[in-house]
C-alpha atoms as a PDB file:
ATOM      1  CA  UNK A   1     -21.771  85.526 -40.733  1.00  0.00           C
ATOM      2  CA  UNK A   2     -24.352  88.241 -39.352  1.00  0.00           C
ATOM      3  CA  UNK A   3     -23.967  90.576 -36.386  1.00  0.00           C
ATOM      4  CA  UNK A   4     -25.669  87.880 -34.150  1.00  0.00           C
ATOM      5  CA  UNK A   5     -24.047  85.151 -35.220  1.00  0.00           C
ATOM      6  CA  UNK A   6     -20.416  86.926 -34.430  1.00  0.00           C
ATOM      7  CA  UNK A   7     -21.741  88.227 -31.117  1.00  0.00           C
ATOM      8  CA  UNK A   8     -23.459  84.640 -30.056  1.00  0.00           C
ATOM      9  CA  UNK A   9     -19.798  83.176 -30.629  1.00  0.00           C
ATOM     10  CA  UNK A  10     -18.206  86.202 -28.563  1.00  0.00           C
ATOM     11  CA  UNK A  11     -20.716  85.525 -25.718  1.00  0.00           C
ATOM     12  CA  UNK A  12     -20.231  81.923 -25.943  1.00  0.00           C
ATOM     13  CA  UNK A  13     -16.395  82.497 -26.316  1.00  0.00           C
ATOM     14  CA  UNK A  14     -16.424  84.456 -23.238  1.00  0.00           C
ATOM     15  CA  UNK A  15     -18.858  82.449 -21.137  1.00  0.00           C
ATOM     16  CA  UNK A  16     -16.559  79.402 -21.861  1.00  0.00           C
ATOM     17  CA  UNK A  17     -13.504  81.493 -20.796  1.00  0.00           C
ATOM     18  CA  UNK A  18     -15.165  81.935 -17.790  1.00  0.00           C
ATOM     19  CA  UNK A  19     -16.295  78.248 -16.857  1.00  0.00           C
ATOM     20  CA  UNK A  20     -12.465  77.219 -17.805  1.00  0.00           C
ATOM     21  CA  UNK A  21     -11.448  79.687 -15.031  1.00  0.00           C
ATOM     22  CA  UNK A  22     -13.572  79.224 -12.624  1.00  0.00           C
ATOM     23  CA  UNK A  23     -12.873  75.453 -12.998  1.00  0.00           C
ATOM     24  CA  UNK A  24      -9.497  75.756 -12.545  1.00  0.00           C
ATOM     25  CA  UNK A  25      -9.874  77.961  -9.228  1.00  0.00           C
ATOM     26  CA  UNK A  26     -12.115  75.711  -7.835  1.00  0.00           C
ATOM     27  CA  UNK A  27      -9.811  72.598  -8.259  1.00  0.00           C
ATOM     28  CA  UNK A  28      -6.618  74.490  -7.103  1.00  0.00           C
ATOM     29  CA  UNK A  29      -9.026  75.407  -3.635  1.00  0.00           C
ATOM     30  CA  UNK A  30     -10.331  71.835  -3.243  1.00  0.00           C
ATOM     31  CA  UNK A  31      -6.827  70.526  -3.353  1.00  0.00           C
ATOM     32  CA  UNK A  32      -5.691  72.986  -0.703  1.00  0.00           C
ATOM     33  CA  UNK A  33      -8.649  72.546   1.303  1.00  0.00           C
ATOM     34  CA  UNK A  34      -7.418  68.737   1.177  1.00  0.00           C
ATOM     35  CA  UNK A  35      -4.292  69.274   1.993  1.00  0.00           C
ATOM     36  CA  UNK A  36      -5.766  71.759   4.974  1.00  0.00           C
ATOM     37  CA  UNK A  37      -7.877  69.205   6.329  1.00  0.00           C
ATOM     38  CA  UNK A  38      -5.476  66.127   6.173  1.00  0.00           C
ATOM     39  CA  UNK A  39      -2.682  68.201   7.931  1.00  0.00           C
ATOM     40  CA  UNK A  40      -4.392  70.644  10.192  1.00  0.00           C
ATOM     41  CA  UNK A  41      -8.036  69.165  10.995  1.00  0.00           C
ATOM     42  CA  UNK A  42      -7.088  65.664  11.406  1.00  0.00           C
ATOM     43  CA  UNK A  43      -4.190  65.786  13.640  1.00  0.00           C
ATOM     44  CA  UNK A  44      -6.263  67.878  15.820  1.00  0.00           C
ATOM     45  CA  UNK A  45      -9.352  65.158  15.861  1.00  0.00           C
ATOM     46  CA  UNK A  46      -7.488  62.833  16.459  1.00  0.00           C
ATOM     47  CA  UNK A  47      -5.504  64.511  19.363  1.00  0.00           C
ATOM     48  CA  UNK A  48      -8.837  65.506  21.201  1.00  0.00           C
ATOM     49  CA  UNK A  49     -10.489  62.211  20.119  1.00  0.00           C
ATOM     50  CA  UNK A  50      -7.734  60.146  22.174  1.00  0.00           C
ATOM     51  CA  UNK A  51      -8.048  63.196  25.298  1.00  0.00           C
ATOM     52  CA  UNK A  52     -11.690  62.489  25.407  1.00  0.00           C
ATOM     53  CA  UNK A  53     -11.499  58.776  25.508  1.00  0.00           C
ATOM     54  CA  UNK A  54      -8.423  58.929  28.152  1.00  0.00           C
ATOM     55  CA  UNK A  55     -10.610  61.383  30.149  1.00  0.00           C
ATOM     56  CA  UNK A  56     -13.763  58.445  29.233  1.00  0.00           C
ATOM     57  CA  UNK A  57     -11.658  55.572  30.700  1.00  0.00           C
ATOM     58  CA  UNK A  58     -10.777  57.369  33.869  1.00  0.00           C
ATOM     59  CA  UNK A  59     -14.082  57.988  34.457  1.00  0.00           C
ATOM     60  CA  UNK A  60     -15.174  54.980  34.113  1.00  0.00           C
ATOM     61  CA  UNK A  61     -12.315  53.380  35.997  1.00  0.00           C
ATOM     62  CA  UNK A  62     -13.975  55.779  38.641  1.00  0.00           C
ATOM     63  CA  UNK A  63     -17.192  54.670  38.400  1.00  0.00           C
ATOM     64  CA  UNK A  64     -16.086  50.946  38.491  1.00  0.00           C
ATOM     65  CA  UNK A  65     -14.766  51.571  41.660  1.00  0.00           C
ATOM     66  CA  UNK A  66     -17.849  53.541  42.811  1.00  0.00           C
ATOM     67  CA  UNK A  67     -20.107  50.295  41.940  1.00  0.00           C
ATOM     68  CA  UNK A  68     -17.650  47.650  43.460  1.00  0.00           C
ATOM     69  CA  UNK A  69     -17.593  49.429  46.877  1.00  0.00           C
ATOM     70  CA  UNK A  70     -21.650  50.080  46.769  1.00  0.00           C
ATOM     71  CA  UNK A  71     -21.664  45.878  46.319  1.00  0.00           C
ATOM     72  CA  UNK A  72     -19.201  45.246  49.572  1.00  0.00           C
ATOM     73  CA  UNK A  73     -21.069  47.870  51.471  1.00  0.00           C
ATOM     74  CA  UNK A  74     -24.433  46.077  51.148  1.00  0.00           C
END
């Protein structure tokens, strides 16, 4: 084996080494992001998603009654 040779397979050795860890950091992050989102993020949605539509209906409740008085009034 020549002096390349032997220092291609240490760079490859090395690069591979590196892919392998990075790999394993990024699936130990996307499972915590996961687990992030599904117990922070969507509680918290879904909390100001059924504010908003409460907040929606009373509005519109409001605005029912605005229109139904207009119509008795004319």
């Amino acid at each position: 084996m020549t002096e390349f040779d032997r220092k291609v397979e240490e760079a490859s050795a090395r690069i591979n080494r590196s892919v392998a860890n990075i790999a394993g950091t990024l699936e130990k992050e996307t499972a915590e992001l996961v687990t992030y989102l599904n117990d922070e993020v969507v509680p918290a949605v879904r909390t100001h998603s059924s504010k908003a539509l409460r907040t929606a209906a009373g509005k519109l409740a409001k605005f029912a009654d605005f229109l139904e008085t207009q119509r008795k009034n004319s």
